[in-house]
N, C-alpha and C. Protein backbone atom coordinates (compact mmCIF):
# COMPACT_ATOMS: atom_id res chain seq x y z
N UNK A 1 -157.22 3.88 138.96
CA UNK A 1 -157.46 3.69 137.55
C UNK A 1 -157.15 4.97 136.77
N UNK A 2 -157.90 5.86 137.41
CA UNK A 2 -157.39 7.70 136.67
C UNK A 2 -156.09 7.37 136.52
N UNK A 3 -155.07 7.05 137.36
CA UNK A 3 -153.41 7.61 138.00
C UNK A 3 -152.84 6.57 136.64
N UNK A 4 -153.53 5.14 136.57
CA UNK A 4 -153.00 4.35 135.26
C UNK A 4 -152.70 5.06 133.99
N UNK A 5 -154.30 5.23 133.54
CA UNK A 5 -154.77 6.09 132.66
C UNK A 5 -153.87 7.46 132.11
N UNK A 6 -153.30 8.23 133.21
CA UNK A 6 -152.40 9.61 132.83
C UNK A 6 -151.08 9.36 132.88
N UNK A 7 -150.79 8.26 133.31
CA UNK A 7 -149.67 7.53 133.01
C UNK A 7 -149.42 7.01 131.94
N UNK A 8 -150.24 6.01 131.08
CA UNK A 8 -150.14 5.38 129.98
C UNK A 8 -150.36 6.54 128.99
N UNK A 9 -151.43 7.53 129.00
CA UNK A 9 -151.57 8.94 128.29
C UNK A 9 -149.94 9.86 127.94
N UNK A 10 -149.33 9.75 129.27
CA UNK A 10 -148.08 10.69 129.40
C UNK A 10 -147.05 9.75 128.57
N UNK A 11 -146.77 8.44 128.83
CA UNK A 11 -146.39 8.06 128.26
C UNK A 11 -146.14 7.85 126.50
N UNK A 12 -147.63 7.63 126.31
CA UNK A 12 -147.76 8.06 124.77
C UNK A 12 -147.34 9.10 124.21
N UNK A 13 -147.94 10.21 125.19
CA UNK A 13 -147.60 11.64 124.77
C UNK A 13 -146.39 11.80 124.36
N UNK A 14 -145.32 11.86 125.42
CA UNK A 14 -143.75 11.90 125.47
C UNK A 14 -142.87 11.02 124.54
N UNK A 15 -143.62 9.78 124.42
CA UNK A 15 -142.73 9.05 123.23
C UNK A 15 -143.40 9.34 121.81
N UNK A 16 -143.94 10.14 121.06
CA UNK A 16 -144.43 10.38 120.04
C UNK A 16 -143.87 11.53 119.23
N UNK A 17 -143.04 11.15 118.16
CA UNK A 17 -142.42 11.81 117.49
C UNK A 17 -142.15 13.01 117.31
N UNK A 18 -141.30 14.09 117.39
CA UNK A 18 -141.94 15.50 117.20
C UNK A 18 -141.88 15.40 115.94
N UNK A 19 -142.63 16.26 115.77
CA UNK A 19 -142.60 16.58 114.11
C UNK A 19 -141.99 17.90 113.66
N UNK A 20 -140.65 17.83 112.98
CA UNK A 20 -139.61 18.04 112.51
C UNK A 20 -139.66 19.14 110.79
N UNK A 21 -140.61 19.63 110.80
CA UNK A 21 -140.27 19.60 109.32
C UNK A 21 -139.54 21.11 109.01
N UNK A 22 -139.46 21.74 107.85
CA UNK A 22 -138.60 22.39 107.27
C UNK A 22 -139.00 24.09 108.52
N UNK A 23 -140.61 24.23 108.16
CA UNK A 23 -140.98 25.26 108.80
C UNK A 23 -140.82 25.14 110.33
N UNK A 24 -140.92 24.42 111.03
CA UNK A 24 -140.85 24.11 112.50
C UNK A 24 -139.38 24.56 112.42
N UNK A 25 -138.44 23.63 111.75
CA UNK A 25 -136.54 24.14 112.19
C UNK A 25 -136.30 25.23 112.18
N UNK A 26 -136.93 26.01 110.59
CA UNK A 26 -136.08 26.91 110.56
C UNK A 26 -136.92 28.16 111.38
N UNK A 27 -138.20 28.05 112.17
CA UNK A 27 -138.92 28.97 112.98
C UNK A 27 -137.91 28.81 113.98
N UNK A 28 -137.97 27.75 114.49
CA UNK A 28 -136.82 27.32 115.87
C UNK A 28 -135.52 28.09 115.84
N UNK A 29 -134.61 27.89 114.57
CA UNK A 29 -133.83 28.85 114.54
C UNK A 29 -133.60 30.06 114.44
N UNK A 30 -134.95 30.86 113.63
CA UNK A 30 -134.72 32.37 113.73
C UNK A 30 -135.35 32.67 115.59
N UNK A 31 -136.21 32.01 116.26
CA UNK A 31 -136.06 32.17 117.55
C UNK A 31 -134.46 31.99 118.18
N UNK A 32 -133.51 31.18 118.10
CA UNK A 32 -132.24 31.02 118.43
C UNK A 32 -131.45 31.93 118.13
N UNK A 33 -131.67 32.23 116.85
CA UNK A 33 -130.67 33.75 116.77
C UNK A 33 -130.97 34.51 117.25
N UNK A 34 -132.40 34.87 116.87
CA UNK A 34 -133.03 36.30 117.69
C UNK A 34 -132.22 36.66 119.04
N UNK A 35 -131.62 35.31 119.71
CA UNK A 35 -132.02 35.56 121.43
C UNK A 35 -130.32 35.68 121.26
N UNK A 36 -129.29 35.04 120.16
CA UNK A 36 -128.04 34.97 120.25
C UNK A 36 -127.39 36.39 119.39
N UNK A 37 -128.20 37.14 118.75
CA UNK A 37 -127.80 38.20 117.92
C UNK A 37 -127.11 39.04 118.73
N UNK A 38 -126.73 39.04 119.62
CA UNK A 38 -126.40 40.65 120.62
C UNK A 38 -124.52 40.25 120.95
N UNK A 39 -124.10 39.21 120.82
CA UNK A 39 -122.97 39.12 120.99
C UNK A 39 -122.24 39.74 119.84
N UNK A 40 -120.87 40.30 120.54
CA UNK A 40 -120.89 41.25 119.66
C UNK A 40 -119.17 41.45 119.70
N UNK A 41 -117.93 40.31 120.09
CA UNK A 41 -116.66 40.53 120.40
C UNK A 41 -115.90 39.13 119.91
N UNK A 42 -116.57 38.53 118.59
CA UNK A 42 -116.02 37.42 117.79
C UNK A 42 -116.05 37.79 116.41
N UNK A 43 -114.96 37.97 115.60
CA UNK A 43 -114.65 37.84 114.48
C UNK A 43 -114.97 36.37 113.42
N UNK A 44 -115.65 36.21 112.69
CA UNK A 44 -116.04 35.45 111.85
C UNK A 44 -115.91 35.71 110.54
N UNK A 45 -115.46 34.04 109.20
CA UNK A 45 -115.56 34.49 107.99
C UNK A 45 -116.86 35.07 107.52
N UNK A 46 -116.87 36.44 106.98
CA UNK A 46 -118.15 36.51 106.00
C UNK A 46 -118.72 35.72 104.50
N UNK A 47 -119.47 34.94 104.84
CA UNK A 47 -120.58 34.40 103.71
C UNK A 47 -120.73 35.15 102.82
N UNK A 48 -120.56 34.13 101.47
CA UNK A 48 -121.33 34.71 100.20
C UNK A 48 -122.79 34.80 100.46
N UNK A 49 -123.33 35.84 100.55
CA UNK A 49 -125.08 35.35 101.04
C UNK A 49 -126.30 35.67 100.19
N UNK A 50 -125.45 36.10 98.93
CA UNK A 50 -126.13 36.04 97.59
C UNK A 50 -127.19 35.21 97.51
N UNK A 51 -128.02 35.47 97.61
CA UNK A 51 -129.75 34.53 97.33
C UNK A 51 -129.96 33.74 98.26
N UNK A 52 -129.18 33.78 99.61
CA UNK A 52 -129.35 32.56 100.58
C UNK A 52 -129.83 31.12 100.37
N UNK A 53 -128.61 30.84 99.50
CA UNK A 53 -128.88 29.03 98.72
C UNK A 53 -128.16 28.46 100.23
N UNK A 54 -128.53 27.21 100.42
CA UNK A 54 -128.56 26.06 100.74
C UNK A 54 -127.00 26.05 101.77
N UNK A 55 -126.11 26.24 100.59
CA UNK A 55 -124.91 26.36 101.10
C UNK A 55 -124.70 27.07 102.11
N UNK A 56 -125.22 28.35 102.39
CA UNK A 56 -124.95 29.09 102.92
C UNK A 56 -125.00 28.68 104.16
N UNK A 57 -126.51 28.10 104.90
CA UNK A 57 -126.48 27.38 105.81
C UNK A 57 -125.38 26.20 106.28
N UNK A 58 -124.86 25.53 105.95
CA UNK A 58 -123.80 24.16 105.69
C UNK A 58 -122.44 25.17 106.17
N UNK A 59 -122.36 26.44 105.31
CA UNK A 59 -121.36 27.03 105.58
C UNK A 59 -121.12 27.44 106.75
N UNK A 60 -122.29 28.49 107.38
CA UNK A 60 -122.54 29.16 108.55
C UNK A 60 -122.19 28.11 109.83
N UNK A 61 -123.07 27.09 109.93
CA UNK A 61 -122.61 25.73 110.91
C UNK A 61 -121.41 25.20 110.73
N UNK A 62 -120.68 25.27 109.48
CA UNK A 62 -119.30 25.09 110.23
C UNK A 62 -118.31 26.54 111.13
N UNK A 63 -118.46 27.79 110.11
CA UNK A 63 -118.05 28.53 110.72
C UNK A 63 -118.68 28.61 112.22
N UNK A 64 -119.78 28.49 112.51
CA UNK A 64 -120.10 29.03 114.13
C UNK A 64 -119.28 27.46 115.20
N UNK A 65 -119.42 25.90 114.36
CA UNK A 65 -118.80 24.91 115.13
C UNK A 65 -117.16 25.61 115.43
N UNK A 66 -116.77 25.76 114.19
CA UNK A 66 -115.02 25.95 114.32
C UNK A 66 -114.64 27.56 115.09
N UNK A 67 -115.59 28.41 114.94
CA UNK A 67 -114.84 29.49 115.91
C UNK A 67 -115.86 29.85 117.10
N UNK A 68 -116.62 29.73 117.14
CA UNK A 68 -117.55 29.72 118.40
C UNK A 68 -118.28 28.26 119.43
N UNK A 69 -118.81 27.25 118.93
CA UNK A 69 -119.03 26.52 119.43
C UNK A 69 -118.37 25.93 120.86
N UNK A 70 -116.77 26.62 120.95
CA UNK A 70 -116.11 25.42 121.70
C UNK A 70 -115.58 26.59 122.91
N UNK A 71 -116.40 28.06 122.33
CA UNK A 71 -116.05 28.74 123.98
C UNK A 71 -117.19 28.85 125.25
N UNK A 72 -116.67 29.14 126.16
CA UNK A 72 -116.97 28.52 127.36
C UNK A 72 -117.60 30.13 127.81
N UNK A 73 -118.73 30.29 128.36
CA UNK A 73 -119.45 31.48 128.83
C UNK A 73 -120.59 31.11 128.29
N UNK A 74 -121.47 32.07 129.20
CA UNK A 74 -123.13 31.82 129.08
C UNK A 74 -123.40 32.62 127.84
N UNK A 75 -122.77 33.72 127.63
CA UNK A 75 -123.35 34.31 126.11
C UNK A 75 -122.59 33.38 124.81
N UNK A 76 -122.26 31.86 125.10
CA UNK A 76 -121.65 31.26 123.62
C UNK A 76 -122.66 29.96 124.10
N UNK A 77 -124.04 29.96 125.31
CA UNK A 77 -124.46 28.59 125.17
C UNK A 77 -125.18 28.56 123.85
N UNK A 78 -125.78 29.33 123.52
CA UNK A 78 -126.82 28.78 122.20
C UNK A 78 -125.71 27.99 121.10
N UNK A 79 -124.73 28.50 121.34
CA UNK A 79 -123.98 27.64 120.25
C UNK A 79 -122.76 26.23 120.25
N UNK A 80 -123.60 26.02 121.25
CA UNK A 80 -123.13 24.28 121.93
C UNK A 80 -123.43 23.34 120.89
N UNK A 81 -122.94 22.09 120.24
CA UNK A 81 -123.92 22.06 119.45
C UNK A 81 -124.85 20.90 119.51
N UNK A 82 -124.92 20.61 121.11
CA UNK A 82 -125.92 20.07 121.52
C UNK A 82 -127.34 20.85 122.03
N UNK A 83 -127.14 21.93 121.46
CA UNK A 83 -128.23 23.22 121.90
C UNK A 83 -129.19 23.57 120.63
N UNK A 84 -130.26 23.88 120.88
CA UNK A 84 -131.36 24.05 119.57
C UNK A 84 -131.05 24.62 118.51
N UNK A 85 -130.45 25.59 118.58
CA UNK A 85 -129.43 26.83 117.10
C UNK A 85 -128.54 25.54 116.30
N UNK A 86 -128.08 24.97 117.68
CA UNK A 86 -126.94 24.13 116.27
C UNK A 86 -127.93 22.83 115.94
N UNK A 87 -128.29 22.60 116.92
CA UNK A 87 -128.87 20.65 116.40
C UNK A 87 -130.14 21.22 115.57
N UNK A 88 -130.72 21.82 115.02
CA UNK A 88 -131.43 22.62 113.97
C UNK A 88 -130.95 22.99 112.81
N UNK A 89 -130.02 23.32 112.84
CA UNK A 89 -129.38 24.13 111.92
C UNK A 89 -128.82 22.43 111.19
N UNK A 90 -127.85 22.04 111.76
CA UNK A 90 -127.57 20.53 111.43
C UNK A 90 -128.67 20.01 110.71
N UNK A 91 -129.60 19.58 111.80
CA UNK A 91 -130.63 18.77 111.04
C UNK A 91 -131.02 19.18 109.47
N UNK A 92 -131.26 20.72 109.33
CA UNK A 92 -131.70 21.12 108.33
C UNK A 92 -130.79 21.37 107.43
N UNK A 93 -129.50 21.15 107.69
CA UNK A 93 -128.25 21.10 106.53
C UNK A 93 -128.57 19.66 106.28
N UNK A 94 -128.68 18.63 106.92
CA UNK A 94 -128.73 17.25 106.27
C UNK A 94 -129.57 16.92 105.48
N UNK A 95 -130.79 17.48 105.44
CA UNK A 95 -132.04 17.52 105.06
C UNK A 95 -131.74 18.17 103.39
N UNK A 96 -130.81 19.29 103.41
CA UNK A 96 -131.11 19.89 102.12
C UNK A 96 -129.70 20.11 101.32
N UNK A 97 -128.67 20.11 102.16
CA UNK A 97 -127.11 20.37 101.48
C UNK A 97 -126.03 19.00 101.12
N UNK A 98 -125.90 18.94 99.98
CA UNK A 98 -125.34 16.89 99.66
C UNK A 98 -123.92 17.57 99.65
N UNK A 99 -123.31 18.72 99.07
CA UNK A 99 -122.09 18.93 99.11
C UNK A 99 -121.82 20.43 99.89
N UNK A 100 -120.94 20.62 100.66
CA UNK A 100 -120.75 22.05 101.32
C UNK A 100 -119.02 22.03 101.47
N UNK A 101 -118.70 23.38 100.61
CA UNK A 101 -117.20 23.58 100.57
C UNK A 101 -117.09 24.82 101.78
N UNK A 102 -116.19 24.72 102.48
CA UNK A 102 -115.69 25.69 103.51
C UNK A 102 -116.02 26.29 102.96
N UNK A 103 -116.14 27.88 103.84
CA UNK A 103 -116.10 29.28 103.54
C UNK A 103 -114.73 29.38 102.95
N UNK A 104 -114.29 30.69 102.30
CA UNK A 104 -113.06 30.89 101.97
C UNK A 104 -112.45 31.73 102.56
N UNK A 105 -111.47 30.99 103.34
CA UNK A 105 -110.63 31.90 104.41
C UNK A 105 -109.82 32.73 103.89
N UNK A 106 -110.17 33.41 102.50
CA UNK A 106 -109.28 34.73 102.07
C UNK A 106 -110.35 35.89 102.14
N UNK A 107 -111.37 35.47 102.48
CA UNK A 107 -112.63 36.56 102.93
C UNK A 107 -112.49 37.55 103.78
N UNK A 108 -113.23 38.31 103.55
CA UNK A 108 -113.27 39.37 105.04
C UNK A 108 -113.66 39.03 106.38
N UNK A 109 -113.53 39.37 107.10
CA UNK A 109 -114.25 38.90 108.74
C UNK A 109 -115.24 39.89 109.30
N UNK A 110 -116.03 39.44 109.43
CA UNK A 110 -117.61 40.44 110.27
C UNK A 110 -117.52 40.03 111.62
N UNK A 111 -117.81 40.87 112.37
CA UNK A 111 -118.50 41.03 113.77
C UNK A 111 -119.24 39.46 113.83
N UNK A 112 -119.31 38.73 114.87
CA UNK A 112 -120.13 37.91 115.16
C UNK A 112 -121.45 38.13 114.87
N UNK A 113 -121.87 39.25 115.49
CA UNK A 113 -123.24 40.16 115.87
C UNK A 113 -123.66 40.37 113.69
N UNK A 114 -122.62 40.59 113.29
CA UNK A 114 -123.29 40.94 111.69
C UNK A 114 -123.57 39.16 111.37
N UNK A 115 -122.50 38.95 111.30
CA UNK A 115 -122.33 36.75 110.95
C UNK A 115 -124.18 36.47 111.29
N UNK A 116 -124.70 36.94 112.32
CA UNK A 116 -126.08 36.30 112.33
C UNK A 116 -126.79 37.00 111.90
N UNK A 117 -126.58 38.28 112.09
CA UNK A 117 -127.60 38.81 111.55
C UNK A 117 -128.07 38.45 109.97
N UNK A 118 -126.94 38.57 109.43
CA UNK A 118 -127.15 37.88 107.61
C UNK A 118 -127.54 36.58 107.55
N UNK A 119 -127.35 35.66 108.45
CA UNK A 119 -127.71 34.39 108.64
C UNK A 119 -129.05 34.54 108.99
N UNK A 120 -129.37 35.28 109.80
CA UNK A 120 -131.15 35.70 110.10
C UNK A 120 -131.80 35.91 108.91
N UNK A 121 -131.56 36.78 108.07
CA UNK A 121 -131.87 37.20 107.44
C UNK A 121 -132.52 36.41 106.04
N UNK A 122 -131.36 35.18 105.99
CA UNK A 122 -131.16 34.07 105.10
C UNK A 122 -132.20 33.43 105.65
N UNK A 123 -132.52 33.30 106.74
CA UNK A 123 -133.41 31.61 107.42
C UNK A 123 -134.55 32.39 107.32
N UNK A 124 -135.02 33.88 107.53
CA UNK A 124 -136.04 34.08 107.72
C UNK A 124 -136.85 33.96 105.98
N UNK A 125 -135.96 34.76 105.15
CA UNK A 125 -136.13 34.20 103.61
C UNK A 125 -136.35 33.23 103.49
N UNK A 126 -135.37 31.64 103.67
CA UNK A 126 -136.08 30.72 103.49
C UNK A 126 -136.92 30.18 104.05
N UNK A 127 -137.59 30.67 105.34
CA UNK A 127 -138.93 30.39 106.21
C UNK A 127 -140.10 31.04 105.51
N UNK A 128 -139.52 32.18 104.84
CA UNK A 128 -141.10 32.55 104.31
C UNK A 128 -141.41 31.80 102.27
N UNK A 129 -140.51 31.24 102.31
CA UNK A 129 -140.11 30.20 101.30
C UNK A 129 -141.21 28.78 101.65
N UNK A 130 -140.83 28.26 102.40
CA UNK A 130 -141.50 27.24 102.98
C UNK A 130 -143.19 27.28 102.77
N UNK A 131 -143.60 26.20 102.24
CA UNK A 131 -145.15 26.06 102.19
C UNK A 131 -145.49 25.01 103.46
């Protein structure tokens, strides 16, 4: 009867929604960068990152899909984008960005290692944003 019982319990447990909201993602993601900040041998467009609006995020996830996402090594897993950094980052672009124009590829290019760090910088702003 116990063995039923922690069964039907586990069950409940495991199928019950996580709860998703603005502060949970974007905590999730400054943990994801934190741990992805150290790479340091990919060139990326630099972001307007003026007031860290909305866009910026929308922007950043395409730049990390189109030049990082699709290489192969253990220091590019966080950015799979079946991995928590991206399916976060996603989620929370859908959640808040209705239109997102590319970066502008007449920009300068930063270090990978800078690309997050300003992106950190942005999520942690809008995390302490969050009520």
């Amino acid at each position: 009867m116990k063995t039923i019982l922690l069964l039907v319990f586990a069950v409940l447990v495991s199928s019950a929604p996580a709860e998703h909201n603005d502060k949970n993602l974007l905590g999730e993601i400054i943990d994801e960068l934190d741990k992805a900040v150290k790479i340091n041998d990919i060139f990326l467009t630099k972001l307007q990152m003026d007031g860290c609006k909305g866009e910026v995020f929308c922007q950043a996830e395409h730049e990390l899909i189109k030049k990082v996402s699709g290489l192969s090594g253990a220091k590019f897993d966080h950015f799979r984008i079946d991995k928590k950094l991206m399916r976060n980052l996603n989620k929370y672009n859908e959640r808040h960005v209705k239109t997102c124009k590319p970066a502008d590829e007449d920009q300068d290019e930063i270090l990978l290692h800078a690309f997050l760090k300003n992106l950190l910088t942005c999520v942690k702003s809008a995390y302490s944003q969050v009520k």
